[in-house]
Protein backbone atom coordinates (compact mmCIF):
# COMPACT_ATOMS: atom_id res chain seq x y z
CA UNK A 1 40.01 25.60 50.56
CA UNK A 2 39.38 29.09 48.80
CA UNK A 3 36.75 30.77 49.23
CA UNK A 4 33.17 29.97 47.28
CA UNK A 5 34.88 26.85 45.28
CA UNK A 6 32.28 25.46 42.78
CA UNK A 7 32.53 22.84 40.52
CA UNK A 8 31.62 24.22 36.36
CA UNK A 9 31.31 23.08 33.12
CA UNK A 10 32.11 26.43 31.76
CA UNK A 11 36.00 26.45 31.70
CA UNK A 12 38.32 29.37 30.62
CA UNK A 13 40.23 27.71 27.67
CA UNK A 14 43.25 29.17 28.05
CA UNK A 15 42.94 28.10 31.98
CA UNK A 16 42.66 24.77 30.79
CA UNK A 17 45.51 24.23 28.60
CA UNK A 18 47.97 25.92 30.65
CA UNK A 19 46.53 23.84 33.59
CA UNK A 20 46.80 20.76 31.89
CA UNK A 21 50.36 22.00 29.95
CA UNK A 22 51.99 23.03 33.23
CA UNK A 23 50.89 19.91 35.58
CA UNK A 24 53.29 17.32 36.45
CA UNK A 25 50.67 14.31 35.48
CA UNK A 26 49.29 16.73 31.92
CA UNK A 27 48.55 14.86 29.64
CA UNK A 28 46.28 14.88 26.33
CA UNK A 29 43.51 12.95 27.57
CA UNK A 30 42.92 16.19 29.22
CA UNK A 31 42.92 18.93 26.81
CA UNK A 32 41.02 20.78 25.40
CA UNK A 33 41.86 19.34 21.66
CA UNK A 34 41.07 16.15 23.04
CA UNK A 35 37.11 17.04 23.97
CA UNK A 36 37.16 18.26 20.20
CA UNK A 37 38.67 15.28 18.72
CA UNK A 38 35.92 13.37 21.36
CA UNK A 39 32.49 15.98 20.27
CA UNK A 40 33.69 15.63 16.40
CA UNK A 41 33.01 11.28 17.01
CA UNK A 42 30.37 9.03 16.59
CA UNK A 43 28.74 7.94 19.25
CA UNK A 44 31.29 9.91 21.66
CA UNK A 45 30.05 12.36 24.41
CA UNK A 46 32.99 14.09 26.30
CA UNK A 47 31.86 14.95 30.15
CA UNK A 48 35.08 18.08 31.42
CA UNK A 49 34.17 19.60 34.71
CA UNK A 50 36.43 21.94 36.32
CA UNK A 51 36.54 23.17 40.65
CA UNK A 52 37.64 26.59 40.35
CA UNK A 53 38.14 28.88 43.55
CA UNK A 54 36.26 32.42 44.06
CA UNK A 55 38.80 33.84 41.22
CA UNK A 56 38.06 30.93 38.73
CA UNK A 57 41.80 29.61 39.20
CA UNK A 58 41.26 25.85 38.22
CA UNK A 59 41.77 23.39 41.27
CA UNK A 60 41.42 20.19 40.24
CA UNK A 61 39.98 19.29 36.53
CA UNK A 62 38.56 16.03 35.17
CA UNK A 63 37.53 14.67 31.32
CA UNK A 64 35.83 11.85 30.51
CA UNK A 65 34.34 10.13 27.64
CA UNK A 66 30.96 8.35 27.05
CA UNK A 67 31.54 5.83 24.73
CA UNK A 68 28.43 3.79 23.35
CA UNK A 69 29.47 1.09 20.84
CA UNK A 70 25.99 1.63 18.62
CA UNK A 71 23.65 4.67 18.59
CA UNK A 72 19.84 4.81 19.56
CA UNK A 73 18.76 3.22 22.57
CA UNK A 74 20.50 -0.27 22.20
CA UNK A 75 23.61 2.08 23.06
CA UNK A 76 22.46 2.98 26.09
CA UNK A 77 23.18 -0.91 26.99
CA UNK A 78 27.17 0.08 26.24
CA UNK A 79 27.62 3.21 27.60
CA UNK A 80 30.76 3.75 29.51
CA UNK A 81 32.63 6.41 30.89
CA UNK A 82 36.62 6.43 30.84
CA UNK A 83 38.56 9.58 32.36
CA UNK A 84 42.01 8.67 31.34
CA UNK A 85 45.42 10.55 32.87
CA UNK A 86 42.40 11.97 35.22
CA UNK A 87 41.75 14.19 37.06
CA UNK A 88 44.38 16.35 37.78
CA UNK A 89 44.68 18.74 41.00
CA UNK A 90 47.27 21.50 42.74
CA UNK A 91 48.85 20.48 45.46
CA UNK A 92 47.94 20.06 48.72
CA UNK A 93 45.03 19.88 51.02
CA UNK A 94 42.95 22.13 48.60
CA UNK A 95 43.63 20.01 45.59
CA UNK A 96 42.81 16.69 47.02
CA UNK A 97 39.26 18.45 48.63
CA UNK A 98 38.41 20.35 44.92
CA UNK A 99 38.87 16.45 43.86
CA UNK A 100 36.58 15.57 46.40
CA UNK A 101 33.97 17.72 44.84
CA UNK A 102 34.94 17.63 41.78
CA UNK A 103 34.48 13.32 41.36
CA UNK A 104 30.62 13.50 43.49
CA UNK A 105 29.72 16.42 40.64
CA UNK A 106 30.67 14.34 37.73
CA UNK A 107 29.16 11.08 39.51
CA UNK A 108 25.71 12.73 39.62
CA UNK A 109 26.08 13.53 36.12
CA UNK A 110 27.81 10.31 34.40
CA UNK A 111 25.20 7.84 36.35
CA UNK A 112 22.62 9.39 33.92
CA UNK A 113 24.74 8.67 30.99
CA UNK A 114 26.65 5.06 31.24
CA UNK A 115 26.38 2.31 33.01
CA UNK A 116 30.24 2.57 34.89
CA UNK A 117 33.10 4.77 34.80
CA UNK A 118 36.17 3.52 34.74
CA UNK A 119 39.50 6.11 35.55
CA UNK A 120 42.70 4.60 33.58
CA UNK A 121 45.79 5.71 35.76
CA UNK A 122 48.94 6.95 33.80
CA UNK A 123 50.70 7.32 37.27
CA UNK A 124 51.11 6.56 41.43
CA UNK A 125 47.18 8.19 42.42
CA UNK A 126 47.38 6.57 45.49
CA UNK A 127 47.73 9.74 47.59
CA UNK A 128 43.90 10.13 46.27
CA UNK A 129 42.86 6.64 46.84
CA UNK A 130 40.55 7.55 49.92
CA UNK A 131 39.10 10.51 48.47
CA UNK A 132 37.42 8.52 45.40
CA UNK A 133 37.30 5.41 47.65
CA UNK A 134 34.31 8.23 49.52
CA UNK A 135 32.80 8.38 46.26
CA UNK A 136 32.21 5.14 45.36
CA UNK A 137 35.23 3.79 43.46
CA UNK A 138 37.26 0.53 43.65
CA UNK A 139 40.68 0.17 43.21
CA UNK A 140 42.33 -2.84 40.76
CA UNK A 141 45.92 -3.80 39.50
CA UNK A 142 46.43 -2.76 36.00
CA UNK A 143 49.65 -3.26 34.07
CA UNK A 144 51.69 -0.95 31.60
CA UNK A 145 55.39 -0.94 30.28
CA UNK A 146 57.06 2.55 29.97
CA UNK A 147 60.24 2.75 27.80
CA UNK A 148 62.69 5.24 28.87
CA UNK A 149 63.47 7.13 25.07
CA UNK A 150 66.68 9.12 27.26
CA UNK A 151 69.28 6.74 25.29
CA UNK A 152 71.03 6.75 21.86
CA UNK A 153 69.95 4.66 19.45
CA UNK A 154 72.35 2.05 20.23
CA UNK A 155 71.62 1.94 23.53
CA UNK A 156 67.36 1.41 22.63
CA UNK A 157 68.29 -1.09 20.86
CA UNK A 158 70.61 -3.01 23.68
CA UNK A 159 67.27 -2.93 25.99
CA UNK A 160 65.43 -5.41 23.33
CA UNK A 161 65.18 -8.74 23.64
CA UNK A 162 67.06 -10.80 21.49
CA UNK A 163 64.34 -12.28 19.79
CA UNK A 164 62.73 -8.93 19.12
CA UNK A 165 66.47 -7.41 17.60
CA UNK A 166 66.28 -10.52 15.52
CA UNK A 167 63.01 -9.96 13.76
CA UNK A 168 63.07 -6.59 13.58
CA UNK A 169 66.07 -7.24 11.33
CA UNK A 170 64.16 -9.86 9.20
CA UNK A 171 61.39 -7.66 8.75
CA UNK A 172 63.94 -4.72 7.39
CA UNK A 173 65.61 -7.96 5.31
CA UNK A 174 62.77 -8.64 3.64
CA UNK A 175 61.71 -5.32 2.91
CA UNK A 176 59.11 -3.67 5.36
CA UNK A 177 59.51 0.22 5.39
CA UNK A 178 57.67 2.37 8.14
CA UNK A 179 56.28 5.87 6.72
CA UNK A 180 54.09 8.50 8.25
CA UNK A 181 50.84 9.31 7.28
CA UNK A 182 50.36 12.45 5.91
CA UNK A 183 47.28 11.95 3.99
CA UNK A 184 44.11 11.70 5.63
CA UNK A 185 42.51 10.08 2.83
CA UNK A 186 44.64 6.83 4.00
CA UNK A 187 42.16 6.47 7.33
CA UNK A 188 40.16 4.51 5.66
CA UNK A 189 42.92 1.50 4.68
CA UNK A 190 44.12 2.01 8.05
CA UNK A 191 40.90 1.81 9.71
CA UNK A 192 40.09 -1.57 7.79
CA UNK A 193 43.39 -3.15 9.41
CA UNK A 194 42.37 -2.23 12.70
CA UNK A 195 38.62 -3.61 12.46
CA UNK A 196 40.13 -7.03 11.63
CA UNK A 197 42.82 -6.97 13.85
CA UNK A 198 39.63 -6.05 16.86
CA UNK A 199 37.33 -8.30 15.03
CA UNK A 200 40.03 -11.09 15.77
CA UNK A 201 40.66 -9.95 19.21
CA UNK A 202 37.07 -9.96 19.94
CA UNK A 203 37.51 -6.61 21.11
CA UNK A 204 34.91 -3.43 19.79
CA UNK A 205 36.31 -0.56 17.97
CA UNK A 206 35.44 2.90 17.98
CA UNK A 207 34.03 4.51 14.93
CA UNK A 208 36.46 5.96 11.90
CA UNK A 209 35.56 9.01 13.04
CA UNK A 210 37.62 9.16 15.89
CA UNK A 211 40.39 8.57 14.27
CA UNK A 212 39.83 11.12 10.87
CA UNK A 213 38.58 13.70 13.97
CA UNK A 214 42.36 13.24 15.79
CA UNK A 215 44.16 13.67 12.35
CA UNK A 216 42.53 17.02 11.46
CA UNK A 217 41.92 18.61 15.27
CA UNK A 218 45.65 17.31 16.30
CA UNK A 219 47.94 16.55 13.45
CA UNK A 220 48.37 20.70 12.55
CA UNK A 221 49.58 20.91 16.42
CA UNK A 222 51.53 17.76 16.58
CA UNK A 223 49.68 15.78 18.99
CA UNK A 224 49.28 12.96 17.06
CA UNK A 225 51.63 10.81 14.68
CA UNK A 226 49.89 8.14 12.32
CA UNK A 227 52.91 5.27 11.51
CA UNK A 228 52.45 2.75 8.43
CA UNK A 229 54.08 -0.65 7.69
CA UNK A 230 54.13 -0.85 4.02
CA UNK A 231 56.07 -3.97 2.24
CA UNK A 232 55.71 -3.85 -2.18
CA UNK A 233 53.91 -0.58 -1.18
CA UNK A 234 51.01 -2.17 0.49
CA UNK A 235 50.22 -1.06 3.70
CA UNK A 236 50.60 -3.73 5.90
CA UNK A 237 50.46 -2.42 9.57
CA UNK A 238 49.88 0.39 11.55
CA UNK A 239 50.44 2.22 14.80
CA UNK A 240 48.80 5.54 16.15
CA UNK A 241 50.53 7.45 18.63
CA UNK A 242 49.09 10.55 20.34
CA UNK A 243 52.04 13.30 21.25
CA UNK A 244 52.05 15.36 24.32
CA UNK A 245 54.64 17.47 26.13
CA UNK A 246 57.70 14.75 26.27
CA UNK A 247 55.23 11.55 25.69
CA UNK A 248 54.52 9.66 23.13
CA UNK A 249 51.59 7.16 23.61
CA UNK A 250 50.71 4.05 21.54
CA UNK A 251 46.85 4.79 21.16
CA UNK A 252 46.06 1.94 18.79
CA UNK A 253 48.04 -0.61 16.41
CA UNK A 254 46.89 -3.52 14.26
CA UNK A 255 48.20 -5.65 11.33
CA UNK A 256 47.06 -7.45 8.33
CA UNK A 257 46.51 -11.19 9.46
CA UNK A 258 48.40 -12.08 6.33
CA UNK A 259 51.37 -10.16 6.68
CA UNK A 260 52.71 -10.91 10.28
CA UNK A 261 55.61 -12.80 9.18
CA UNK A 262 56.44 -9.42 7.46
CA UNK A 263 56.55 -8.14 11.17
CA UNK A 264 54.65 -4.75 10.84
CA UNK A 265 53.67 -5.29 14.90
CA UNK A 266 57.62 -5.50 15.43
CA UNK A 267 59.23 -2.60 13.60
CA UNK A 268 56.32 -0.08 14.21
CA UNK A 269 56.73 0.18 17.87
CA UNK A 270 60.83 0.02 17.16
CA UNK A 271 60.38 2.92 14.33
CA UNK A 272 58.72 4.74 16.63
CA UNK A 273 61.00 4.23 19.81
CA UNK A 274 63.72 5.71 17.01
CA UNK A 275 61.41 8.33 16.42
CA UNK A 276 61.16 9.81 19.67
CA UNK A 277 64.73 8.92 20.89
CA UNK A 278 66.32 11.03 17.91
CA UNK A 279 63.25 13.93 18.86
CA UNK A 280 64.53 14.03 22.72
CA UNK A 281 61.07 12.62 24.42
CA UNK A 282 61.33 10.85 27.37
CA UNK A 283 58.79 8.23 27.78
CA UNK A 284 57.16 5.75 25.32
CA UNK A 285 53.83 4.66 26.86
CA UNK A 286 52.72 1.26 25.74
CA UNK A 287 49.01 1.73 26.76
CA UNK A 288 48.22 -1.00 28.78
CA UNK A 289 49.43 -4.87 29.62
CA UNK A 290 46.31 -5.95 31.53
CA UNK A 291 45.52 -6.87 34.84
CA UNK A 292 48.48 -9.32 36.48
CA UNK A 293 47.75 -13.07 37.49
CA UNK A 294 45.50 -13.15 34.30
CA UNK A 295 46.97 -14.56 30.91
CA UNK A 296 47.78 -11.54 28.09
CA UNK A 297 49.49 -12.40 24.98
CA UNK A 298 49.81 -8.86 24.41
CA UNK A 299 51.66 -7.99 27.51
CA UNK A 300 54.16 -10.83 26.54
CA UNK A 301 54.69 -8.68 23.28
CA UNK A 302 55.48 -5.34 24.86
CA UNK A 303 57.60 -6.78 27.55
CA UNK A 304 60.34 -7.83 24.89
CA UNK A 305 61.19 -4.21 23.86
CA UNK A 306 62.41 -3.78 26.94
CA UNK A 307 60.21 -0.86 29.18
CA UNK A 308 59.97 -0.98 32.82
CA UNK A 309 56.70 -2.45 34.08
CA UNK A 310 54.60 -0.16 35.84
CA UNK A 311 51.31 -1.13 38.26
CA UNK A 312 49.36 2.49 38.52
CA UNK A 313 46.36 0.16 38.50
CA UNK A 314 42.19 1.84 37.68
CA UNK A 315 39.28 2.54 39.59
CA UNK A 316 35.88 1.92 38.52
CA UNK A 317 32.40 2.93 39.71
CA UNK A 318 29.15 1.34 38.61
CA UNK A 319 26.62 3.60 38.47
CA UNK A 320 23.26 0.93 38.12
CA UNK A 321 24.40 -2.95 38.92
CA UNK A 322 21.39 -4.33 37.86
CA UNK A 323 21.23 -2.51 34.59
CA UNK A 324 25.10 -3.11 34.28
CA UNK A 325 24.60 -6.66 34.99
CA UNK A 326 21.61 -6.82 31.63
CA UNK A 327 23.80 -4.84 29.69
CA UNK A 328 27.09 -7.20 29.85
CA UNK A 329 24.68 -10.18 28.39
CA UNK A 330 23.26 -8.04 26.17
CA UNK A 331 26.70 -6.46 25.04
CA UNK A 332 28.01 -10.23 24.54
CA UNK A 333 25.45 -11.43 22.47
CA UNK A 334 25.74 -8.03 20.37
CA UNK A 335 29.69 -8.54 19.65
CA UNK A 336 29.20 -11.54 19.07
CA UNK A 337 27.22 -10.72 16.41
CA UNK A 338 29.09 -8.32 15.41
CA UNK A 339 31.94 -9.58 15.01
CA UNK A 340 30.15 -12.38 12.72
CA UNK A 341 29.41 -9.84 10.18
C-alpha cells in the first residue's frame, strides 16, 4: 500500500468522475451526478467514501444509498443501504487492501443508519469475495440478462423469441408508438403507472422525486433516457433507462393494467434495444432476474428477448438482527397497508 492511505468523505470531484469514467466496472451508480440525483430525493441519504493514498490518488471508492420507505422514525424500521456497481478499486494488491478499509469505514458508519446493506453486483467480484467475507458480508446467487446491442437491427431482432417478434408486431399493428420524454412535467403520469404497476407487485416505490431529481441532474448530460408507450395518444407504458459510458440500464418500467394487450412491456424494452443498437452501445442491462431455484415471472419475461444470463450474485450485511428481524414484521404490516390505500 502507499504511504498514509486514509479512508475520506471529502473527495476531489474531478478525481471521482475520471475514476469512475476510466474504470473497467464505472458505472453511474457511482458518480458523482448520481449522489445529486440521490441528496435531491425524499427520504434518500447517499453514503460515498473514498481510500486515497498520501497524494489523494483515489484507491478504491464506494456509494451507497439509504433508502427509508417513510420519513420520521417509523423509517428508521426500513432503512437500507444498497451500493450498486460498488465499490470500485485499481488493481492489484493495493486496490483489494484500500477495499479492505474502505468496506470496515463505511460499515461503522451505515450500521448507524439502516438496518442491512446490501451490494448489487453488475459483474464477476469474486476476486474480492474474501476481503468483504472479513467484514461481515454473505455471498448469494442473483440473476440478470445482458443483451449484447453489437448487431444490426436485423440481427437484434433474430435473438428474440418467437413469441416476443410476434407481439411486438401486434402491438405496432394495433397502433402503440414509443416516444421519449422530453417534458418533465410528464413525471407525474408516468409516476402514477409505476405506483400501480408496484402496488400490484406488492413491491414499494421510491418517491417521485427520484425520478423528477434524475431528469433535471442527468437528462442535460445524457445519463438518463425516459421511454413512453402511448396508443390514441395516451400514455400507456413506460421504461426508464439510466445511460453511462457504452450501457444502457433498464432502471424501472411499468404499464397500465388495462392496456397490456396493447403490449407497452413488449415494445419498450425492443424500442430501446433499437435505440442503443443504431447509437453503437454495447450492453443492454436488464436489472435483475432474481435469485435462481425461486419462481420469477419477471425473469421469464426478459429471458425471451434473448440476453445472455449472467450470475454476478450480491452480498449483504446486517448491521442489528434483532432490530432487522422487528423491522421485516413491521415493514409487512406497513405495505400491506399501503398498498391498500
Amino acid at each position: 500500500m502507499p504511504q498514509n492511505p486514509r479512508v475520506t468523505d471529502s473527495i476531489d470531484p474531478e478525481k471521482w468522475a475520471d475514476f469512475v469514467y476510466n474504470h473497467p466496472h464505472g458505472n453511474i451508480f457511482q458518480t458523482p451526478e448520481m449522489q445529486e440525483v440521490y441528496e435531491r430525493t425524499k427520504n434518500y441519504d447517499p453514503i460515498t467514501l473514498a481510500a486515497v493514498d498520501g497524494g489523494g490518488e483515489i484507491l478504491a471508492l464506494v456509494q451507497a444509498v439509504v433508502i427509508r420507505e417513510m420519513g420520521g422514525y417509523p423509517g428508521t424500521f426500513s432503512a437500507r443501504s444498497v451500493i450498486q456497481g460498488g465499490p470500485l478499486y485499481v488493481g492489484g494488491k493495493e486496490g483489494k487492501e484500500a477495499v479492505r478499509m474502505l468496506m470496515g469505514h463505511y460499515n461503522g458508519i451505515a450500521r448507524k443508519k439502516a438496518l442491512y446493506t446490501q451490494i448489487r453486483n453488475m459483474w464477476d467480484t469474486s476476486e474480492i469475495f474474501d476481503i468483504l467475507k472479513t467484514v461481515g458480508y454473505r455471498s448469494e446467487e442473483h440473476l440478470n440478462f445482458l443483451i449484447d446491442l453489437n448487431k444490426n437491427r436485423d440481427e437484434l431482432w433474430n435473438i428474440l423469441h418467437k413469441s416476443r417478434r410476434n407481439g411486438i408486431n401486434k402491438c405496432y399493428r394495433l397502433g402503440t408508438v414509443v416516444e421519449e420524454v422530453q417534458d418533465i412535467n410528464l413525471i407525474r403520469q408516468i409516476y402514477n403507472i409505476l405506483q400501480a404497476t408496484y402496488s400490484h407487485a406488492k413491491l414499494p416505490l421510491s418517491d417521485i422525486t427520484l425520478f423528477e431529481s434524475a431528469f433535471i441532474v442527468l437528462k442535460p448530460k445524457n445519463m438518463v433516457r425516459y421511454w413512453v408507450a402511448k396508443h390514441d395518444n395516451k400514455i400507456i407504458g413506460t421504461i426508464l433507462t439510466l445511460v453511462y459510458r457504452d450501457v444502457i440500464f433498464d432502471w424501472y418500467a411499468g404499464a397500465s393494467m388495462d392496456a397490456l394487450n396493447l403490449g407497452p412491456n413488449e415494445v419498450l424494452p425492443w424500442h430501446v434495444m433499437e435505440w442503443g443498437s443504431e447509437n453503437k452501445f454495447n450492453i443492454f442491462d436488464f436489472g435483475g432476474a432474481g435469485k435462481p431455484g425461486e419462481e420469477y415471472g419477471v425473469r421469464n419475461f426478459k429471458k425471451r428477448f434473448g440476453g445472455k444470463s449472467v450470475n454476478f450474485g450480491r452480498y449483504e450485511l446486517i448491521h442489528c438482527k434483532i432490530k432487522t428481524k422487528i423491522a421485516e414484521n413491521v415493514f409487512k404490516l406497513y405495505r400491506n397497508y399501503i398498498m391498500k390505500r
